[in-house]
C-alpha atoms as a PDB file:
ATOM      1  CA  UNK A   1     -17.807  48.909 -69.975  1.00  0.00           C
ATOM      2  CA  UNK A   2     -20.423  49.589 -67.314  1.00  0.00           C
ATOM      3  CA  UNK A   3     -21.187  52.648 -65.274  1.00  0.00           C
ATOM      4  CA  UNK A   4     -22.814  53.227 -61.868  1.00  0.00           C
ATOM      5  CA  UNK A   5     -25.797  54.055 -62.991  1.00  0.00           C
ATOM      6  CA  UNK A   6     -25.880  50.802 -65.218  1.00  0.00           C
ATOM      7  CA  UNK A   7     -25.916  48.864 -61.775  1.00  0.00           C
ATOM      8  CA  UNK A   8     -29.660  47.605 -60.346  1.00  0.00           C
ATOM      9  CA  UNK A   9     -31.213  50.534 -58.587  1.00  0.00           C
ATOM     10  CA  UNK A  10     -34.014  50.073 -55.761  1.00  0.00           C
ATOM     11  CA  UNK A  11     -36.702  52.748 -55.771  1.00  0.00           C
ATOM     12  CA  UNK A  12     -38.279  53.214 -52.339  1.00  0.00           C
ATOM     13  CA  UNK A  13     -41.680  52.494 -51.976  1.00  0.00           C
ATOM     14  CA  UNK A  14     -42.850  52.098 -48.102  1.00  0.00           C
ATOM     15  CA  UNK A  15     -41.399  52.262 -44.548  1.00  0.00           C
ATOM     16  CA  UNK A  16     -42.522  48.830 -43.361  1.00  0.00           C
ATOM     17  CA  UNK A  17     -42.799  49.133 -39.210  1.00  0.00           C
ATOM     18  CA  UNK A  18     -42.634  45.309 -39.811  1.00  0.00           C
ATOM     19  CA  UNK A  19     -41.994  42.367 -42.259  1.00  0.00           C
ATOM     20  CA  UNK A  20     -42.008  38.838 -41.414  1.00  0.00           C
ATOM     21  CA  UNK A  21     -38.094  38.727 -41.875  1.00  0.00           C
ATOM     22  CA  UNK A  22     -37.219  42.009 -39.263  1.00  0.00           C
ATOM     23  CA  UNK A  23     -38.106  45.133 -38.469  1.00  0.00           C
ATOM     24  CA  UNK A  24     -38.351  47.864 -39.802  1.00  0.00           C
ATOM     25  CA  UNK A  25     -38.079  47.412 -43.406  1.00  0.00           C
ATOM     26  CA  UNK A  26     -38.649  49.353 -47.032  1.00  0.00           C
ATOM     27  CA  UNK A  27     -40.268  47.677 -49.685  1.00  0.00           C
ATOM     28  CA  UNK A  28     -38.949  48.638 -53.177  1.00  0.00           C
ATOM     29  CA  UNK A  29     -38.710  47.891 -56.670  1.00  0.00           C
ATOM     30  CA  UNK A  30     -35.788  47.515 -58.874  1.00  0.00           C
ATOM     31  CA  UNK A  31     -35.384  49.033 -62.697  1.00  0.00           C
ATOM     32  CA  UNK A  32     -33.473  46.006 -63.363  1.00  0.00           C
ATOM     33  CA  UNK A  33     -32.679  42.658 -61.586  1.00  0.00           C
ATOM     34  CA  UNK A  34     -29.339  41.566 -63.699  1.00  0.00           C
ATOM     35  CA  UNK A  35     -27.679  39.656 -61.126  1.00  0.00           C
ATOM     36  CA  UNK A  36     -28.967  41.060 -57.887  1.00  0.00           C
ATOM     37  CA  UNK A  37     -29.980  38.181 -55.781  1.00  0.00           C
ATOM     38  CA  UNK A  38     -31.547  38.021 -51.908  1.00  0.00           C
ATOM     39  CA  UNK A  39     -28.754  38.577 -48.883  1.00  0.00           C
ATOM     40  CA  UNK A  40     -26.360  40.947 -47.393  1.00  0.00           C
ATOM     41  CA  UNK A  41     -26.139  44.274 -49.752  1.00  0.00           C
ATOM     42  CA  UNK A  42     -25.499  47.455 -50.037  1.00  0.00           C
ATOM     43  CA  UNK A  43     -27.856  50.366 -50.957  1.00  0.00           C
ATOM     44  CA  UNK A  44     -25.349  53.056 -52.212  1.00  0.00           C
ATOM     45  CA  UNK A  45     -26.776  56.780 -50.599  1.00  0.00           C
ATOM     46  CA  UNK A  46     -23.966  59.082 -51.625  1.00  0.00           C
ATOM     47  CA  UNK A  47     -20.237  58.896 -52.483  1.00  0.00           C
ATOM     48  CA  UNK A  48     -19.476  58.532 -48.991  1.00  0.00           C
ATOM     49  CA  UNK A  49     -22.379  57.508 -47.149  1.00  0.00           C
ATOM     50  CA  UNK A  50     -23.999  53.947 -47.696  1.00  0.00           C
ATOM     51  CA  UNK A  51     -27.112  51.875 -46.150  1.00  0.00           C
ATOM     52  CA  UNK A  52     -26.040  48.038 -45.209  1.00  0.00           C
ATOM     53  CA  UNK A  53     -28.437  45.443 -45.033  1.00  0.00           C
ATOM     54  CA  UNK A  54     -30.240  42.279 -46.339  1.00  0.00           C
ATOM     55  CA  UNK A  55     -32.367  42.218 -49.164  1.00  0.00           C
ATOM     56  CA  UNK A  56     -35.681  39.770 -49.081  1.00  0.00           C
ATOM     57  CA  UNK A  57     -38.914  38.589 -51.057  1.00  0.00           C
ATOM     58  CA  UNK A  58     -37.423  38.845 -54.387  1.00  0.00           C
ATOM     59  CA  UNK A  59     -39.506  39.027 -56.965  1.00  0.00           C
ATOM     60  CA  UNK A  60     -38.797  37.845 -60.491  1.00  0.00           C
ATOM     61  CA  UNK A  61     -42.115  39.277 -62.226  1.00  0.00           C
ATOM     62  CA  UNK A  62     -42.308  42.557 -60.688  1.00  0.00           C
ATOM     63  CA  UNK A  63     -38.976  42.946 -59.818  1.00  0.00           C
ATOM     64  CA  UNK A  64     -39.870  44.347 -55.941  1.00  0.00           C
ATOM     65  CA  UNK A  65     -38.263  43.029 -52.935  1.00  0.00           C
ATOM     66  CA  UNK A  66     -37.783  43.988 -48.651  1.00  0.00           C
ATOM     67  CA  UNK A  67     -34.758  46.120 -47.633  1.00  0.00           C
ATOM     68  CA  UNK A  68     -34.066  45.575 -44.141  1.00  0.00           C
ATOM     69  CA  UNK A  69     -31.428  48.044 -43.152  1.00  0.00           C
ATOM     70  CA  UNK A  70     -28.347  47.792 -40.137  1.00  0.00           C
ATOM     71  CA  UNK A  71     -27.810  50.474 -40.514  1.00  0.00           C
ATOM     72  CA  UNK A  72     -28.471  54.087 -42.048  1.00  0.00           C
ATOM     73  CA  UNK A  73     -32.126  53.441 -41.728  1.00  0.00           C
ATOM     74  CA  UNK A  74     -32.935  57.602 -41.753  1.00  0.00           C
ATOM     75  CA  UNK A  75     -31.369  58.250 -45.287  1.00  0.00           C
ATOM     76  CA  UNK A  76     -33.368  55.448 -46.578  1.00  0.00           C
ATOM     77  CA  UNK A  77     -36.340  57.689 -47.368  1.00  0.00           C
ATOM     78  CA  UNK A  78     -39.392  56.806 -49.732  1.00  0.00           C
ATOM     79  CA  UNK A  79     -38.819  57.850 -53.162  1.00  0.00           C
ATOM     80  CA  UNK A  80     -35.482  57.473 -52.993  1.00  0.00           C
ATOM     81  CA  UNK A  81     -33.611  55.321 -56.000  1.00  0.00           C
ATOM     82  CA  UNK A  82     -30.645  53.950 -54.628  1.00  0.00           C
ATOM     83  CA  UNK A  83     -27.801  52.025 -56.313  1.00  0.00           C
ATOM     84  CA  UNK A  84     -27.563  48.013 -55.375  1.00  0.00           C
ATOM     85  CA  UNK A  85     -23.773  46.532 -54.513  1.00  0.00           C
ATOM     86  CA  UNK A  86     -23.878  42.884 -54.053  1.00  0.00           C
ATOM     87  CA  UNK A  87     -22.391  42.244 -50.226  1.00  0.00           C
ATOM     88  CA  UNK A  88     -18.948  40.480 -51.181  1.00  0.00           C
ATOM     89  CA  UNK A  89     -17.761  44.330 -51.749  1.00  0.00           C
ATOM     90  CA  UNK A  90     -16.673  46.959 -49.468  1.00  0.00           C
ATOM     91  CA  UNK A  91     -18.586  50.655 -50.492  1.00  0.00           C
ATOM     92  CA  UNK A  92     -14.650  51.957 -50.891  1.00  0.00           C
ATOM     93  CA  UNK A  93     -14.120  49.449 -53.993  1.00  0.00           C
ATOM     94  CA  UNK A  94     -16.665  51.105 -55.354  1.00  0.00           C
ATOM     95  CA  UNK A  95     -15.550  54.642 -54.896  1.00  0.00           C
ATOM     96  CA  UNK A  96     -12.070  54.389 -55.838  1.00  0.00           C
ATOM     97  CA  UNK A  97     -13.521  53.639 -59.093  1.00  0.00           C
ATOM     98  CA  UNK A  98     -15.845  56.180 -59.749  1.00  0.00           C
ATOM     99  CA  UNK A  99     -14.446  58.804 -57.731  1.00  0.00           C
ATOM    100  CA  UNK A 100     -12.678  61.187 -60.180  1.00  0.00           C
ATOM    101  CA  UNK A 101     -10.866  62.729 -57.342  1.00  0.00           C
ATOM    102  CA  UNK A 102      -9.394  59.399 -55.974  1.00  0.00           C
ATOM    103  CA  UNK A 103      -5.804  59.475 -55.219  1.00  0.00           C
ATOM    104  CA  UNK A 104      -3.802  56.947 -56.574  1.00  0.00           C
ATOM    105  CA  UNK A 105       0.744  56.516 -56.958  1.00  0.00           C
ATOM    106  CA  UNK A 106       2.381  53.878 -58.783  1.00  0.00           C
ATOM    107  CA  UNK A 107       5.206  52.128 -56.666  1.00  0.00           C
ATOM    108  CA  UNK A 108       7.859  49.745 -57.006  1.00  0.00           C
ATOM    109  CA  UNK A 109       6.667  47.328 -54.110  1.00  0.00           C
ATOM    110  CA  UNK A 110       9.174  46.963 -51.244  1.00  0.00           C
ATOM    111  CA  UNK A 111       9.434  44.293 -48.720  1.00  0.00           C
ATOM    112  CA  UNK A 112       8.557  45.237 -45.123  1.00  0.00           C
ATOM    113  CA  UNK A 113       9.356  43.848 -41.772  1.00  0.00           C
ATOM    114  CA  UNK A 114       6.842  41.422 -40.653  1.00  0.00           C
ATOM    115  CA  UNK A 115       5.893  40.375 -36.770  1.00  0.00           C
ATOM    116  CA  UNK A 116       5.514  37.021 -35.856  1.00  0.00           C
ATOM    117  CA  UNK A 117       3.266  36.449 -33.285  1.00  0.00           C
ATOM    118  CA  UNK A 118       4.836  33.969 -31.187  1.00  0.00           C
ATOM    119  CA  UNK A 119       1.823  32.593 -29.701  1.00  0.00           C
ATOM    120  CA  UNK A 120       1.511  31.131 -32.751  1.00  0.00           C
ATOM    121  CA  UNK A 121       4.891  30.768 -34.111  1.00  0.00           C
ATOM    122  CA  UNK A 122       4.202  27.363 -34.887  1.00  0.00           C
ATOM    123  CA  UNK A 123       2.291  28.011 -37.840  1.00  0.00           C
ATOM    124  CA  UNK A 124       4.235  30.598 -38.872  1.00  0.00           C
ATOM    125  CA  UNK A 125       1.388  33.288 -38.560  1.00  0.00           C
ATOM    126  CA  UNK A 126       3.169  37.025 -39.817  1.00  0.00           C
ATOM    127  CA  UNK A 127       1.413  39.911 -40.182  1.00  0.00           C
ATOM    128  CA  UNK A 128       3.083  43.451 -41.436  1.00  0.00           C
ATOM    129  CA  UNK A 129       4.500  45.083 -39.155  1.00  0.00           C
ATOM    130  CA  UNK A 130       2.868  48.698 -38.743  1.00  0.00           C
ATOM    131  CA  UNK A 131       4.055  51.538 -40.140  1.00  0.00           C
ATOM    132  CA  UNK A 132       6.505  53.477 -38.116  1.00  0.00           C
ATOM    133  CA  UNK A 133       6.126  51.075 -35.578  1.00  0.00           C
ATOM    134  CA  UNK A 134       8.201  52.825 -32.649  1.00  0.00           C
ATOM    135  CA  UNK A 135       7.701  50.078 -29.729  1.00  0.00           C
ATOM    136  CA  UNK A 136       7.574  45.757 -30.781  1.00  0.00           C
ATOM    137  CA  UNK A 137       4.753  44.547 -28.519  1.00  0.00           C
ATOM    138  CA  UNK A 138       5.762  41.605 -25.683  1.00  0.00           C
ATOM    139  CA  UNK A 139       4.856  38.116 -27.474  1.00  0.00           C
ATOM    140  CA  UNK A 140       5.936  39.628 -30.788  1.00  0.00           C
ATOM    141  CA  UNK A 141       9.499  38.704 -32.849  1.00  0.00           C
ATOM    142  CA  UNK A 142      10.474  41.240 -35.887  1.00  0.00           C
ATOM    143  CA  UNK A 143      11.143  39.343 -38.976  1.00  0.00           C
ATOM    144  CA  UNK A 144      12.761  41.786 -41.844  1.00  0.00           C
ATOM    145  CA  UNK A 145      11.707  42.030 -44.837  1.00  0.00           C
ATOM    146  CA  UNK A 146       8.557  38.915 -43.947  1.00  0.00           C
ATOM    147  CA  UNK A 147       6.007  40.584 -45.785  1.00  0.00           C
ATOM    148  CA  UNK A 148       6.930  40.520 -48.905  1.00  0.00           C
ATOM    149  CA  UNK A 149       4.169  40.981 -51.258  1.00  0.00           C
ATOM    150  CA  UNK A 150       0.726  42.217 -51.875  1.00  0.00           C
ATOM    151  CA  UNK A 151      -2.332  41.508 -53.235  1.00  0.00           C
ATOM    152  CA  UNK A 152      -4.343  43.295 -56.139  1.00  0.00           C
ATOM    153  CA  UNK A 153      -7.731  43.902 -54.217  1.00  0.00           C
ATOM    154  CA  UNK A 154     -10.070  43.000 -57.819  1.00  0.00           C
ATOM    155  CA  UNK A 155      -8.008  40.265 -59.499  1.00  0.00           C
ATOM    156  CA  UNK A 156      -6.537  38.858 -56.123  1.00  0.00           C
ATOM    157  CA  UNK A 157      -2.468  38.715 -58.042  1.00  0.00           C
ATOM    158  CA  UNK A 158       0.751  39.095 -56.366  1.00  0.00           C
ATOM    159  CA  UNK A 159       2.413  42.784 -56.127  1.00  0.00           C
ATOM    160  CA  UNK A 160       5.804  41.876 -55.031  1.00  0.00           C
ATOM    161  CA  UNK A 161       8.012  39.011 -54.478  1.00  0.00           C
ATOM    162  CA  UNK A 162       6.721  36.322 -56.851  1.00  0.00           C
ATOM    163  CA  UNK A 163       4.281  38.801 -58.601  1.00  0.00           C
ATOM    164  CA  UNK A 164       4.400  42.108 -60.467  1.00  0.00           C
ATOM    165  CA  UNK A 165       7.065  44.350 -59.226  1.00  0.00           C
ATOM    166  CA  UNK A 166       5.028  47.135 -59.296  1.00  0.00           C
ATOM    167  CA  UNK A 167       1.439  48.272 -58.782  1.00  0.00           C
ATOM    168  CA  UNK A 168      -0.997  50.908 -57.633  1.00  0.00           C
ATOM    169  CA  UNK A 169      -1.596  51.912 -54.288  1.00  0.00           C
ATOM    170  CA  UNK A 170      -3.832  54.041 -52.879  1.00  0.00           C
ATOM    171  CA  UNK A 171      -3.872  56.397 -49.396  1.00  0.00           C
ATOM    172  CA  UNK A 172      -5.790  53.462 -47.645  1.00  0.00           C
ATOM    173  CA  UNK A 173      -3.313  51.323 -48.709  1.00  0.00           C
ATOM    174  CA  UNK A 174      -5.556  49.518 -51.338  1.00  0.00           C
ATOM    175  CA  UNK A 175      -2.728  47.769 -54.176  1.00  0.00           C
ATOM    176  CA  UNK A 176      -4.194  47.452 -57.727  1.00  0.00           C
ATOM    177  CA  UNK A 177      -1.894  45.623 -60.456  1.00  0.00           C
ATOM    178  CA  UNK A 178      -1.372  47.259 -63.943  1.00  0.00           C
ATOM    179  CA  UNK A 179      -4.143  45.686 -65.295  1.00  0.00           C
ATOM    180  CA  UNK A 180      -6.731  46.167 -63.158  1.00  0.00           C
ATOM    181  CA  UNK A 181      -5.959  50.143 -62.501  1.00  0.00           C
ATOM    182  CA  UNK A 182      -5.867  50.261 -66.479  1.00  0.00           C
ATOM    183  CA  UNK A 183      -9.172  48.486 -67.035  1.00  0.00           C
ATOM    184  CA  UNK A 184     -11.168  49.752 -64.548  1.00  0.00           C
ATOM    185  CA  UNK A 185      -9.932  52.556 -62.435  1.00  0.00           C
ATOM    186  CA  UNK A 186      -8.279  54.817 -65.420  1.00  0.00           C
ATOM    187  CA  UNK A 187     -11.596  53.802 -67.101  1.00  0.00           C
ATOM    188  CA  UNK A 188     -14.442  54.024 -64.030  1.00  0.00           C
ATOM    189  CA  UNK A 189     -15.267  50.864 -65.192  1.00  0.00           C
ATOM    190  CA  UNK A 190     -17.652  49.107 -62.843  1.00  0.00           C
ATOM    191  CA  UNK A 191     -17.778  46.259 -64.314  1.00  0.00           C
ATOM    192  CA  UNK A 192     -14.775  44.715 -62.013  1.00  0.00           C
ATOM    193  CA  UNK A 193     -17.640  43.287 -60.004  1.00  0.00           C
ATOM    194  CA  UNK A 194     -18.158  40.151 -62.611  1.00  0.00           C
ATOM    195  CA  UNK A 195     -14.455  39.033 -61.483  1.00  0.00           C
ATOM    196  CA  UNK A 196     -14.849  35.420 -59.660  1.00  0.00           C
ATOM    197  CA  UNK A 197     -18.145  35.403 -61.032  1.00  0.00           C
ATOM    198  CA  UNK A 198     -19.867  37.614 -58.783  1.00  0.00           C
ATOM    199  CA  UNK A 199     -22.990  38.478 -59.625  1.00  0.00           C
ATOM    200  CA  UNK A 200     -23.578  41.712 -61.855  1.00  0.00           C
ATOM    201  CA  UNK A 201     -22.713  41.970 -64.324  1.00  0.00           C
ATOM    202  CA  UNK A 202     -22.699  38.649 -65.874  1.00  0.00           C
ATOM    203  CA  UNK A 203     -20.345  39.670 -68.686  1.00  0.00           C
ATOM    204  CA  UNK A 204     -17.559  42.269 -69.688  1.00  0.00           C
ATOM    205  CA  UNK A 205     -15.616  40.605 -66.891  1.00  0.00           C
ATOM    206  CA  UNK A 206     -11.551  41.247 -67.022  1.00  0.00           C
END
């Protein structure tokens, strides 16, 4: 089991007005490096507000590297530790983990109308057809009961036809299977991040 403050966390060092890889930047060093590797990250700056960006000049002996943020540049203050999330996540699959106040419901998944966009009808493109969806747009052909299933957003299996009949959904309409909500929402578990081998943490994967 991991926690959030097991993950790597980047201490600010220095506003840098420029780097040879953008401007500005923030050098920093890291407490720990397990698995955090140069690209598109995250630098976590509360439960709700986060810093995206690319990380540069790793360094394997000191463990220091370049921020370069696109954004939330102000919070990103010297001093500062702030948690590292490799890039392949969104900040919310984070929180709905270690949020204690997340809402989630268990459902029984049921099928809902999909809309073929006829356009591209020959390949059979559907997409689900928004909720409460008053008015069918010109170019668009209702097909009930199309979208049939989900997908768990860590372990990628079905919620629905051809999958688990039930699962766990949350208001953004986020579907974890039974597994997945057991092992690392119910627990706060981090450690989701090793499924398909992404990078931190190496081990304690599902």
């Amino acid at each position: 089991m991991k926690v959030l403050a097991d993950l790597p966390h980047f201490q600010v060092v220095e506003r840098l007005s420029t780097t040879p890889f953008g401007a500005p930047g923030f050098s920093g060093r890291f407490n720990h490096i397990e698995g955090v590797a140069e690209g598109v990250c995250w630098l976590r700056l509360s439960g709700d507000e986060y810093s995206r960006g690319s990380l540069h000049a790793l360094s394997q002996s000191d463990q220091s590297a370049v921020f370069l943020p696109w954004e939330g540049k102000e919070h990103v203050r010297q001093g500062r530790a702030l948690t590292w999330i490799d890039g392949y996540w969104k900040t919310t699959d984070i929180e709905m983990v270690v949020d204690l106040s997340w809402r989630w419901e268990r459902l029984h998944f049921e099928p809902q109308d999909g809309w073929r966009i006829d356009a591209d009808a020959a390949n059979a493109t559907v997409v689900r057809a928004p909720d409460n969806a008053v008015v069918v747009p010109q170019g668009v052909t209702v097909i009930p009961g199309a979208w049939d299933h989900e997908h768990c957003r860590f372990c990628w299996e079905k919620i629905g036809v051809g999958g688990a009949a039930e699962g766990f959904r949350d208001s953004q309409s986020t579907w974890l299977c039974e597994n997945c909500f057991k092992a690392y929402v119910a627990q706060h578990d981090v450690s989701f991040m090793a499924i398909f081998g992404n990078r931190w943490p190496a081990e304690n994967s599902k």
